[in-house]
Structure formats: structure tokens, C-alpha cells
Protein backbone atom coordinates (compact mmCIF):
# COMPACT_ATOMS: atom_id res chain seq x y z
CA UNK A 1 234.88 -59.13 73.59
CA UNK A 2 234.96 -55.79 72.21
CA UNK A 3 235.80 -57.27 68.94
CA UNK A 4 232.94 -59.27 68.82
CA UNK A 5 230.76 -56.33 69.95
CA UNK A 6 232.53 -54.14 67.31
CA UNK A 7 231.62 -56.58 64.74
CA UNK A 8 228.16 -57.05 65.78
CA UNK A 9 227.55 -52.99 65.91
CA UNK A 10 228.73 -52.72 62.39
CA UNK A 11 226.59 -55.89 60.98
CA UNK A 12 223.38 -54.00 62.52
CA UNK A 13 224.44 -50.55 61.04
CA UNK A 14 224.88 -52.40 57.52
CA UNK A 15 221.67 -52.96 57.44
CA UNK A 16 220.28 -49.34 57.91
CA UNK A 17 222.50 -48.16 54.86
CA UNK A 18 220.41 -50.74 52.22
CA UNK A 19 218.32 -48.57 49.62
CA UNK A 20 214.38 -49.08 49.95
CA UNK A 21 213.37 -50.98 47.26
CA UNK A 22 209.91 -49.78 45.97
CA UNK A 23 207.34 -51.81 44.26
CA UNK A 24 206.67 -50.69 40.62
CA UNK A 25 208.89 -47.82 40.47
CA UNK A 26 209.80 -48.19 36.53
CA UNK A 27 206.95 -46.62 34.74
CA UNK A 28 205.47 -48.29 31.65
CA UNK A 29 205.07 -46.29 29.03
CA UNK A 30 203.59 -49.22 26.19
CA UNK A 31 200.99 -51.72 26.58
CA UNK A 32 202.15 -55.14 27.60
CA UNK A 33 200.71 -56.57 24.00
CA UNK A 34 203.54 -54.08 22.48
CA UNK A 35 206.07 -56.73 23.44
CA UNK A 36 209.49 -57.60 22.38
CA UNK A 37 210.41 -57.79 18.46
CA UNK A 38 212.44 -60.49 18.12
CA UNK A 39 212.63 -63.89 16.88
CA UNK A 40 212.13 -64.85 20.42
CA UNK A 41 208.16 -64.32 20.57
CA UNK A 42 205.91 -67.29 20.67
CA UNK A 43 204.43 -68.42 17.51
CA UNK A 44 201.11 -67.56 16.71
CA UNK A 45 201.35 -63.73 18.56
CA UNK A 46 202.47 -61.01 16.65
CA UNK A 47 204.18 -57.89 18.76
CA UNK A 48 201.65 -54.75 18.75
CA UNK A 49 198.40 -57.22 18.02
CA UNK A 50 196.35 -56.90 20.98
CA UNK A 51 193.49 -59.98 19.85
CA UNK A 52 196.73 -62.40 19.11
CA UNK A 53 198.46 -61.23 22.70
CA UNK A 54 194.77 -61.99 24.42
CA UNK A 55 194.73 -65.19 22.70
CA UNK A 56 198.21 -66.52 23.47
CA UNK A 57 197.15 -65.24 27.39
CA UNK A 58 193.99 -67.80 26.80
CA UNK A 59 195.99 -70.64 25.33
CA UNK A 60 199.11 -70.53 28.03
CA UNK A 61 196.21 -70.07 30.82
CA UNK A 62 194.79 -73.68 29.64
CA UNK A 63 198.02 -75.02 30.02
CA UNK A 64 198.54 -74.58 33.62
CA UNK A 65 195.14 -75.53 34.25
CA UNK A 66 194.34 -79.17 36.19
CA UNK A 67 191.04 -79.60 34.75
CA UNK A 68 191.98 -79.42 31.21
CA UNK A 69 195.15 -81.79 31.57
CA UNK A 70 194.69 -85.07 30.33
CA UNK A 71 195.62 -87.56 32.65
């Protein structure tokens, strides 16, 4: 019994030692439309381009939209 209760005090006490974990605590320091320059990037969106980066936002939003799917 007092292993169990041993095991069970140090499984609770585990828990307290975790590190919070705070949302957006890396700091940006470029725009989003900066992006990655690589051969990775879709086509049609250059890196640094801000009108091509809104566009390619406009053109992937249309694809996850129902009403424009053709059934």
C-alpha cells in the first residue's frame, strides 16, 4: 500500500514540475509574406512580394471553400 501511495504522490508532483507553455512567445521580427526562400514555395508567389502572398491567400482560400467546389 505504501508503494502504491508512493507512486501515486510522485505521479501528482510530476506534474507540478512541467514548464508553462505560453502562447506566442517567439517574436516575429518579418512579415509573414517574407517567407521561406527555397525551392519549396508554391508556384506563382514569390518570397518578399506582398500582392503575390495576398493572392496565393485568395486562391488556397477558394479551395477549401464548399460553395466553389464542383460537385
Amino acid at each position: 500500500m505504501r508503494l502504491i501511495s508512493g507512486l501515486v504522490i510522485m505521479l501528482i508532483l510530476s506534474a507540478c514540475s512541467e514548464s508553462p507553455q505560453i502562447l506566442g512567445s517567439k517574436k516575429v521580427t518579418e512579415p509573414a509574406y517574407m517567407g521561406a526562400k527555397n525551392s519549396f514555395v508554391e508556384k506563382g508567389w514569390t518570397p518578399g512580394d506582398k500582392t503575390s502572398w495576398e493572392a496565393q491567400l485568395k486562391v488556397r482560400a477558394q479551395g477549401q471553400n464548399e460553395y466553389s467546389r464542383v460537385e
